[in-house]
C-alpha atoms as a PDB file:
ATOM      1  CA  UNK A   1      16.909 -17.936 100.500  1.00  0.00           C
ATOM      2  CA  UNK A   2      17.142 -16.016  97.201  1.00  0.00           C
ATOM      3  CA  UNK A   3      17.737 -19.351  95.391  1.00  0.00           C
ATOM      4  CA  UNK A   4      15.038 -21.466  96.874  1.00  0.00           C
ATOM      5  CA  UNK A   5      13.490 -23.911  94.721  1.00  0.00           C
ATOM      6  CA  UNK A   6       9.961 -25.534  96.019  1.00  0.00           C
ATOM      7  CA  UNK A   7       9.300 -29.292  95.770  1.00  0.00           C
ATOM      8  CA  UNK A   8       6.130 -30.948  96.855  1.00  0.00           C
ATOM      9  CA  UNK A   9       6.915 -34.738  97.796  1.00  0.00           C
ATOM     10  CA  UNK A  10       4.173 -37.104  98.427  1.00  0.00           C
ATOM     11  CA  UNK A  11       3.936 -41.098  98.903  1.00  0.00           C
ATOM     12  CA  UNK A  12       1.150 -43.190  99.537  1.00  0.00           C
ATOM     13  CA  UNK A  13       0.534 -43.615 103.290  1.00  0.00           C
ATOM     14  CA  UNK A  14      -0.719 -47.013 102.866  1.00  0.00           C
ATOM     15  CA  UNK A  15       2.205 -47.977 101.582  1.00  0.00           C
ATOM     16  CA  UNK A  16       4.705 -46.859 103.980  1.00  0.00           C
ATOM     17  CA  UNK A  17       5.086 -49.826 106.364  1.00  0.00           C
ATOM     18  CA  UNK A  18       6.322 -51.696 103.502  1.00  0.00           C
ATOM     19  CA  UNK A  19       7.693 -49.329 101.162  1.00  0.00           C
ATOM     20  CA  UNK A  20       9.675 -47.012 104.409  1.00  0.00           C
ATOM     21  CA  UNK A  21      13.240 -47.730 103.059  1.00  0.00           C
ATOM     22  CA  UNK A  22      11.969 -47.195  99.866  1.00  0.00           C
ATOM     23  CA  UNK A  23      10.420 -43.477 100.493  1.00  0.00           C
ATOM     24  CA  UNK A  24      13.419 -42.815 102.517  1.00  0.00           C
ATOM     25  CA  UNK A  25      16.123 -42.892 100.250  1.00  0.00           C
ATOM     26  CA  UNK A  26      13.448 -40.180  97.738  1.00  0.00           C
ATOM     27  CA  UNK A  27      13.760 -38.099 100.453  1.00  0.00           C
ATOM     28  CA  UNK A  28      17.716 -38.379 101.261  1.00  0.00           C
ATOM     29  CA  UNK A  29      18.153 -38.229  97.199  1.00  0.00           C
ATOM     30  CA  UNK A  30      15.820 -34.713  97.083  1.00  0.00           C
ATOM     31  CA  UNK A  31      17.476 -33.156 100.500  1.00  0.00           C
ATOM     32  CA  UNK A  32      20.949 -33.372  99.048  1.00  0.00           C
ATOM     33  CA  UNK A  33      20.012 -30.458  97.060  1.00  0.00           C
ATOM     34  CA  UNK A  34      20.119 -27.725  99.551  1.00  0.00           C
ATOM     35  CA  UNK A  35      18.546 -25.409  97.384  1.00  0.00           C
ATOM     36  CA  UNK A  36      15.076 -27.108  97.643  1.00  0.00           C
ATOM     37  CA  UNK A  37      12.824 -26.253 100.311  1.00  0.00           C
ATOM     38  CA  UNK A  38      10.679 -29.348 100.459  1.00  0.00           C
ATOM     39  CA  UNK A  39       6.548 -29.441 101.334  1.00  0.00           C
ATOM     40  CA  UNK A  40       5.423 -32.766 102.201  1.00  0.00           C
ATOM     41  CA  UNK A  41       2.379 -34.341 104.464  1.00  0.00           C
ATOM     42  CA  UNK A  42       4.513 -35.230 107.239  1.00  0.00           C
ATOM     43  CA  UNK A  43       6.673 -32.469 107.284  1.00  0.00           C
ATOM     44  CA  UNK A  44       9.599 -32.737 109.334  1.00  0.00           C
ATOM     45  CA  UNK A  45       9.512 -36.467 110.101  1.00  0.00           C
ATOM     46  CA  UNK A  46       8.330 -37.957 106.359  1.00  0.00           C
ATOM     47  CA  UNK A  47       8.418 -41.836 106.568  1.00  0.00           C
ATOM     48  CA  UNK A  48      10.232 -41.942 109.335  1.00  0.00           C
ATOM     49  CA  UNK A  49      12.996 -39.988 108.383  1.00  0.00           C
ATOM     50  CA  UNK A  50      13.749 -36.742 109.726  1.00  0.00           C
ATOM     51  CA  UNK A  51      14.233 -33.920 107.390  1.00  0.00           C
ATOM     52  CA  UNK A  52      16.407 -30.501 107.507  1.00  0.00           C
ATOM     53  CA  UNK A  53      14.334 -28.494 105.314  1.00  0.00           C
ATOM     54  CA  UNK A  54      10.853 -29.520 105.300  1.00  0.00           C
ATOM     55  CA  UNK A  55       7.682 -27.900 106.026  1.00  0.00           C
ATOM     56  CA  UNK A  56       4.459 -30.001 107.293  1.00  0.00           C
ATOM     57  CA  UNK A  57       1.751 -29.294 104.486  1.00  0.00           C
ATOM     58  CA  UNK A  58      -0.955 -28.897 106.741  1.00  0.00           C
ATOM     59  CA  UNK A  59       0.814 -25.777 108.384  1.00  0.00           C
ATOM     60  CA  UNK A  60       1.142 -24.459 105.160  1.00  0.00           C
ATOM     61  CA  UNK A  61      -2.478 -24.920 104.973  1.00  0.00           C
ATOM     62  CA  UNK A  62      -2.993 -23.976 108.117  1.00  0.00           C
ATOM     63  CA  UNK A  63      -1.073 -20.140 108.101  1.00  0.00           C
ATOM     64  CA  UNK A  64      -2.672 -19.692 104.584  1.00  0.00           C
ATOM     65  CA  UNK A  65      -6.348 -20.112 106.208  1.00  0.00           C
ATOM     66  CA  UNK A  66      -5.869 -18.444 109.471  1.00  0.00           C
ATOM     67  CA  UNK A  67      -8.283 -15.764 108.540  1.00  0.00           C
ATOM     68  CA  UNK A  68     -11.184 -18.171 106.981  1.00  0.00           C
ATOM     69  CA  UNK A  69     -11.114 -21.359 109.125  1.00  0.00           C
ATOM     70  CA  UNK A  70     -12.328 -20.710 112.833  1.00  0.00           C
ATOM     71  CA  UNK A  71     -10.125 -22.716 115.694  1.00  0.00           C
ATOM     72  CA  UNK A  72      -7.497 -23.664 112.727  1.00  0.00           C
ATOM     73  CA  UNK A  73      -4.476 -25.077 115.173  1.00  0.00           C
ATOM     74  CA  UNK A  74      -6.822 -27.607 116.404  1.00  0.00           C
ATOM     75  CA  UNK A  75      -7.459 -28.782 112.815  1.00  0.00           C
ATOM     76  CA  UNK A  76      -6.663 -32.555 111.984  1.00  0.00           C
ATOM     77  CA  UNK A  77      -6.828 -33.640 108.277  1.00  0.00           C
ATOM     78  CA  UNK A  78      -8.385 -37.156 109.097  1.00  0.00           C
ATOM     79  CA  UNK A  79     -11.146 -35.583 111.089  1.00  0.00           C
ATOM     80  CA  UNK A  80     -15.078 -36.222 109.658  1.00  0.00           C
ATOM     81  CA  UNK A  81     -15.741 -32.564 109.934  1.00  0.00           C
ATOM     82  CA  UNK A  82     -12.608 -31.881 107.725  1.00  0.00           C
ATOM     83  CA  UNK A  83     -12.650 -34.535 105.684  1.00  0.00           C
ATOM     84  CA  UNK A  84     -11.516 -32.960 102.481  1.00  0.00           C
ATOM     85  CA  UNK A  85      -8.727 -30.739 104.273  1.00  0.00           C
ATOM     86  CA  UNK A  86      -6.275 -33.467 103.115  1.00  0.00           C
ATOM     87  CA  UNK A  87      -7.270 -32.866  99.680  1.00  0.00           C
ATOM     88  CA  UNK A  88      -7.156 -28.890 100.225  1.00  0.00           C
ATOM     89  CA  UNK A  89      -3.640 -28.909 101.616  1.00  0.00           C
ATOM     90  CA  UNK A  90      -2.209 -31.036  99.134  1.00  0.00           C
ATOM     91  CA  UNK A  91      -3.681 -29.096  95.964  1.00  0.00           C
ATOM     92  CA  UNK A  92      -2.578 -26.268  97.543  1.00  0.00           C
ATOM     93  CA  UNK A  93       1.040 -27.126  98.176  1.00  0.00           C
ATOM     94  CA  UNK A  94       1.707 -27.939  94.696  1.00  0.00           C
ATOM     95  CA  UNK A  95       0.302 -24.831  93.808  1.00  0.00           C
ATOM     96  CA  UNK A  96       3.005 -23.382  95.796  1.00  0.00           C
ATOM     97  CA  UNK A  97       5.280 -25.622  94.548  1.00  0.00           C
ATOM     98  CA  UNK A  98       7.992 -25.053  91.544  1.00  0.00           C
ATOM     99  CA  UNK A  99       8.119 -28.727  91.162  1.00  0.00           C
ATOM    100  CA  UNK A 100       6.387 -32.113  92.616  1.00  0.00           C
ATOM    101  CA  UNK A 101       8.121 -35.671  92.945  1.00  0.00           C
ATOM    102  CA  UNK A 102       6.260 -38.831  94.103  1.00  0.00           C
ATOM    103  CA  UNK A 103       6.949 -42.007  95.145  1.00  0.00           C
ATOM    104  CA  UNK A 104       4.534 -44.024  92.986  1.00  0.00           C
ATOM    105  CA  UNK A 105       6.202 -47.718  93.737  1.00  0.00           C
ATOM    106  CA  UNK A 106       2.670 -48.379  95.586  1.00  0.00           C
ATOM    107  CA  UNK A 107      -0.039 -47.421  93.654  1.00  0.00           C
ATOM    108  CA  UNK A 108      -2.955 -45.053  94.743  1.00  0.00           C
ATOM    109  CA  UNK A 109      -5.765 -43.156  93.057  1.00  0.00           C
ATOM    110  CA  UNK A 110      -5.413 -40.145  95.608  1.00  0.00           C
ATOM    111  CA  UNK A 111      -1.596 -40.127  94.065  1.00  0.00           C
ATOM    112  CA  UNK A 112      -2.548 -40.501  90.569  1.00  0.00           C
ATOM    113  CA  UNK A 113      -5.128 -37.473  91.190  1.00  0.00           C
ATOM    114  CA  UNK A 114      -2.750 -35.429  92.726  1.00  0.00           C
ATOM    115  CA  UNK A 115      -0.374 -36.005  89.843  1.00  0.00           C
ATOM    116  CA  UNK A 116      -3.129 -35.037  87.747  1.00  0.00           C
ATOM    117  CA  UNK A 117      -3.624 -31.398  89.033  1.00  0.00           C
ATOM    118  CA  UNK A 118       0.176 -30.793  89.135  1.00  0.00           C
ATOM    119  CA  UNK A 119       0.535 -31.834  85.320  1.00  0.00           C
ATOM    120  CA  UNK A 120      -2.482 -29.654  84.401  1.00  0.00           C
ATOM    121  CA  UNK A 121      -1.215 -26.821  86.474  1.00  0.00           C
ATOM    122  CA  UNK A 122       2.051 -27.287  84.210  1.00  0.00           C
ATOM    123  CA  UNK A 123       4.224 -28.312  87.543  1.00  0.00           C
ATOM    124  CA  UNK A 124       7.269 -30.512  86.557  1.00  0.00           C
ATOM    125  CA  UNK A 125       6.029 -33.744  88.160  1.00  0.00           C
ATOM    126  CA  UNK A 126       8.527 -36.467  88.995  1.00  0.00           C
ATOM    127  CA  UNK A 127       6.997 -39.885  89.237  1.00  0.00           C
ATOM    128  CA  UNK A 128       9.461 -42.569  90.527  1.00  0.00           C
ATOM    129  CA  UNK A 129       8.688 -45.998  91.322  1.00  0.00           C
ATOM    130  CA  UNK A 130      10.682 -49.212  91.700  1.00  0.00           C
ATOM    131  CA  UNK A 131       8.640 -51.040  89.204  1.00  0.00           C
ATOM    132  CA  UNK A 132       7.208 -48.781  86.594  1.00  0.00           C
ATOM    133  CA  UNK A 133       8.726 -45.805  84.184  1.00  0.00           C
ATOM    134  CA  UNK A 134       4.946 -44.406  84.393  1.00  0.00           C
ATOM    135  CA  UNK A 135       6.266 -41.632  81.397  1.00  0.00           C
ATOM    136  CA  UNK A 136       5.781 -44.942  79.427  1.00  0.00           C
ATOM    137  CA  UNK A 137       2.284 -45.719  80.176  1.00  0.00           C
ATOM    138  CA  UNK A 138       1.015 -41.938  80.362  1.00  0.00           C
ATOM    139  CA  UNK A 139       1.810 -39.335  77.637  1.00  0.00           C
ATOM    140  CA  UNK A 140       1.349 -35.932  79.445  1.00  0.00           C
ATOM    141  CA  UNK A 141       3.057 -32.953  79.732  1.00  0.00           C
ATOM    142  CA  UNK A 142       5.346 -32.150  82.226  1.00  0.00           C
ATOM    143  CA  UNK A 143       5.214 -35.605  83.686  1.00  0.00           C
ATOM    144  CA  UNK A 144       8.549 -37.295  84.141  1.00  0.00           C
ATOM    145  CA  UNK A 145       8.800 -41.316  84.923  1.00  0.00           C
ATOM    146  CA  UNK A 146      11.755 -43.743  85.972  1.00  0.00           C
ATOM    147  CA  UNK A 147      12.524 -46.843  87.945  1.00  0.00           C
ATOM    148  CA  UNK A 148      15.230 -46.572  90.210  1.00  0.00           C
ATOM    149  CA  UNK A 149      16.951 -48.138  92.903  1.00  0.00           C
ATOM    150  CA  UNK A 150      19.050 -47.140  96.208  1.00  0.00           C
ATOM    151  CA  UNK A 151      22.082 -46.441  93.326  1.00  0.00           C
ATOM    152  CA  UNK A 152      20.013 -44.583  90.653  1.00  0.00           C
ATOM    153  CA  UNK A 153      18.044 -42.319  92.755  1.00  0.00           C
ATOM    154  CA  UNK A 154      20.412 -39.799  93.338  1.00  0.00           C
ATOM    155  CA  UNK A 155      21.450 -38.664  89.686  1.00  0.00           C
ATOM    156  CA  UNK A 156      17.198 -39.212  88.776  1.00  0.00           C
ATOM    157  CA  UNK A 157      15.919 -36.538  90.862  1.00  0.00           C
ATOM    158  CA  UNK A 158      19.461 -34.712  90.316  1.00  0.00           C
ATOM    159  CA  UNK A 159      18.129 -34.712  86.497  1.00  0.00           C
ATOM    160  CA  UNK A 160      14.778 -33.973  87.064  1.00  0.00           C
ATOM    161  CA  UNK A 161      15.228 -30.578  89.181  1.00  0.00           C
ATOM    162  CA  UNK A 162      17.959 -29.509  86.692  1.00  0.00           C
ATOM    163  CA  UNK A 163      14.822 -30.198  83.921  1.00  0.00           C
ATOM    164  CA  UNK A 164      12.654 -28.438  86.561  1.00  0.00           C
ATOM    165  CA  UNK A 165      14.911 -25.324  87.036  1.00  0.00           C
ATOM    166  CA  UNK A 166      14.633 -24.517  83.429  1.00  0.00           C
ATOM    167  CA  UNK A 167      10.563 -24.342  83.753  1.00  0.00           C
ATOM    168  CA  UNK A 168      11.013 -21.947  86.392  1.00  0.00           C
ATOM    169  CA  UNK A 169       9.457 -18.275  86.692  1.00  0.00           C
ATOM    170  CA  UNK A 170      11.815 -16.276  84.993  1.00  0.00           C
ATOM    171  CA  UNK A 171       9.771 -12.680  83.753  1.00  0.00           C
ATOM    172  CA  UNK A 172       8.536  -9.891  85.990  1.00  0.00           C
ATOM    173  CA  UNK A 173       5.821  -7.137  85.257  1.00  0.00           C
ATOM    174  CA  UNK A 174       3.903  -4.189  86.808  1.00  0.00           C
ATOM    175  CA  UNK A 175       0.401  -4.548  86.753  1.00  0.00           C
ATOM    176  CA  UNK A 176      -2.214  -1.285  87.654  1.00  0.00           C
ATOM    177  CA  UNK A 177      -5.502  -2.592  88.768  1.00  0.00           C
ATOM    178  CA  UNK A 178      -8.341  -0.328  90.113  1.00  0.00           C
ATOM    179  CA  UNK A 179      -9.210  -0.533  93.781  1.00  0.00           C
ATOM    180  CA  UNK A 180     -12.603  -2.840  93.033  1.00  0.00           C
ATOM    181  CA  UNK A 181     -10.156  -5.545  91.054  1.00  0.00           C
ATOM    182  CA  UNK A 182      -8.111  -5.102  94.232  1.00  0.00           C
ATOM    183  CA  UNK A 183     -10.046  -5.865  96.804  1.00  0.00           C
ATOM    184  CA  UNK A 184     -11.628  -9.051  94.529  1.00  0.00           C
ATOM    185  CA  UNK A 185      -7.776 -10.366  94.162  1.00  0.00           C
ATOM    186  CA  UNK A 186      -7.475 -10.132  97.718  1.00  0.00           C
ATOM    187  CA  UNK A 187     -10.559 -11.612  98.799  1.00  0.00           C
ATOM    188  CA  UNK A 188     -10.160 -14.116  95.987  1.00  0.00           C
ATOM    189  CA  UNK A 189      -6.444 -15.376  96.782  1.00  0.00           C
ATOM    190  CA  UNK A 190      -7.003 -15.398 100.582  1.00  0.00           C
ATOM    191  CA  UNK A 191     -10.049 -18.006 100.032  1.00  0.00           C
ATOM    192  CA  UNK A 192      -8.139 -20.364  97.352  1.00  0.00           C
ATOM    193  CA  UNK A 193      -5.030 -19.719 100.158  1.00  0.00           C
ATOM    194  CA  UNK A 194      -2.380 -18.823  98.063  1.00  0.00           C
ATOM    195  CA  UNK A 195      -0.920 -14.885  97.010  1.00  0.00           C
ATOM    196  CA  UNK A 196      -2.301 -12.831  94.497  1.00  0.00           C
ATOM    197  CA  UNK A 197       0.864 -13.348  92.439  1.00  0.00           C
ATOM    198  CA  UNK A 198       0.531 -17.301  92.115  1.00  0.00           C
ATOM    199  CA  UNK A 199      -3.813 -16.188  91.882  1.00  0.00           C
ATOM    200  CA  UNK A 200      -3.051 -14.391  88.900  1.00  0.00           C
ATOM    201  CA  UNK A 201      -0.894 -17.497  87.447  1.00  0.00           C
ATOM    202  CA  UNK A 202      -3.385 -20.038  88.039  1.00  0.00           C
ATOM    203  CA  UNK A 203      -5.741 -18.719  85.892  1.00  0.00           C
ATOM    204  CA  UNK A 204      -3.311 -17.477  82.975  1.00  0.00           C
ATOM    205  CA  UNK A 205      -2.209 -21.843  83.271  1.00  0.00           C
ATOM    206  CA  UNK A 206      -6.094 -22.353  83.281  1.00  0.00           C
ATOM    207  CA  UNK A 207      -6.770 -20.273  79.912  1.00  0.00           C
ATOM    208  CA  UNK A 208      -3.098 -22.286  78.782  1.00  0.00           C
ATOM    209  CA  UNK A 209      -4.709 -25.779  79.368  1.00  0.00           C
ATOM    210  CA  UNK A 210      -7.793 -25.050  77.503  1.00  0.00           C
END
């Protein structure tokens, strides 16, 4: 889709059985835009709601590090072995990502840390909880708070991707490298999983956010 716009959506898993409804009506709010090609850790069945245009971020993960990780289909995110492929597949969908909204209404470290790289990695991040406007407590770039509710939640995220769209990549530019820098980008962005392209951005944001 020429237009495709890429939100990462995350919640906190320990809060789902009481927070479902809740993390629901995010996701019906987000898919109304059919623009946005949503990443998520469940994929397409997120808190118990099934979506039309989302992609399971471990198959992301999964596709990206076919050529590194031996027996990668079998891979389970929860497993000892793999303990930190959670972690991997999360950072690197919102890498991938033109934009990241999370459900914050139950608080979580892991979600506070994945806010964290998004912000630094100058990703519009959408925080949205049904208690706290966290862009009041935290003064960050790119970060974006509100409270909402089952009435509010549609014209929030509406707002936010709007915001978002602005941020997007808008220049384009040739680029001669030699065949040694060549091969190093490629061996380079198939390890850190992502194309030479967003490679190449992530370390111009890097030398940004020093």
């Amino acid at each position: 889709m020429k237009d495709e716009f890429k939100v990462f959506f995350t919640c906190a898993k320990s809060g789902r059985e009481k927070h479902i409804d809740d993390f629901r009506t995010v996701l019906k709010a987000i898919e109304k835009h059919k623009e946005v090609k949503l990443y998520t850790p469940e994929g397409g069945d997120t808190a118990g709601y099934r979506l039309t245009n989302g992609v399971n971020y471990l198959e992301v993960y999964k596709k990206r590090r076919k050529n590194i990780i031996k027996n990668i289909d079998d891979l389970k995110y929860d497993s000892t072995e793999n303990k930190y492929v959670h972690h991997d597949a999360i950072r690197m969908c919102i890498m991938i990502a033109d934009a990241v909204i999370i459900d914050g209404t139950h608080p979580s470290f892991r979600l506070g840390y994945e806010a964290t790289i998004a912000t630094q990695h100058k990703k519009p991040t959408l925080v949205v909880s049904k208690t706290k406007d966290y862009s009041d407590l935290i003064n960050a770039p790119y970060l974006y708070g509100a409270i909402y509710t089952k009435y509010t939640i549609s014209e929030i995220v509406t707002n936010f991707l709007n915001e978002a769209k602005k941020k997007a990549l808008r220049h384009r530019f040739n680029l001669m490298i030699s065949d040694e820098e060549k091969e190093y980008l490629d061996q380079k962005s198939l390890f850190e999983g992502v194309s030479k392209a967003e490679y190449i951005r992530n370390l111009v944001r890097n030398d940004l956010n020093k």
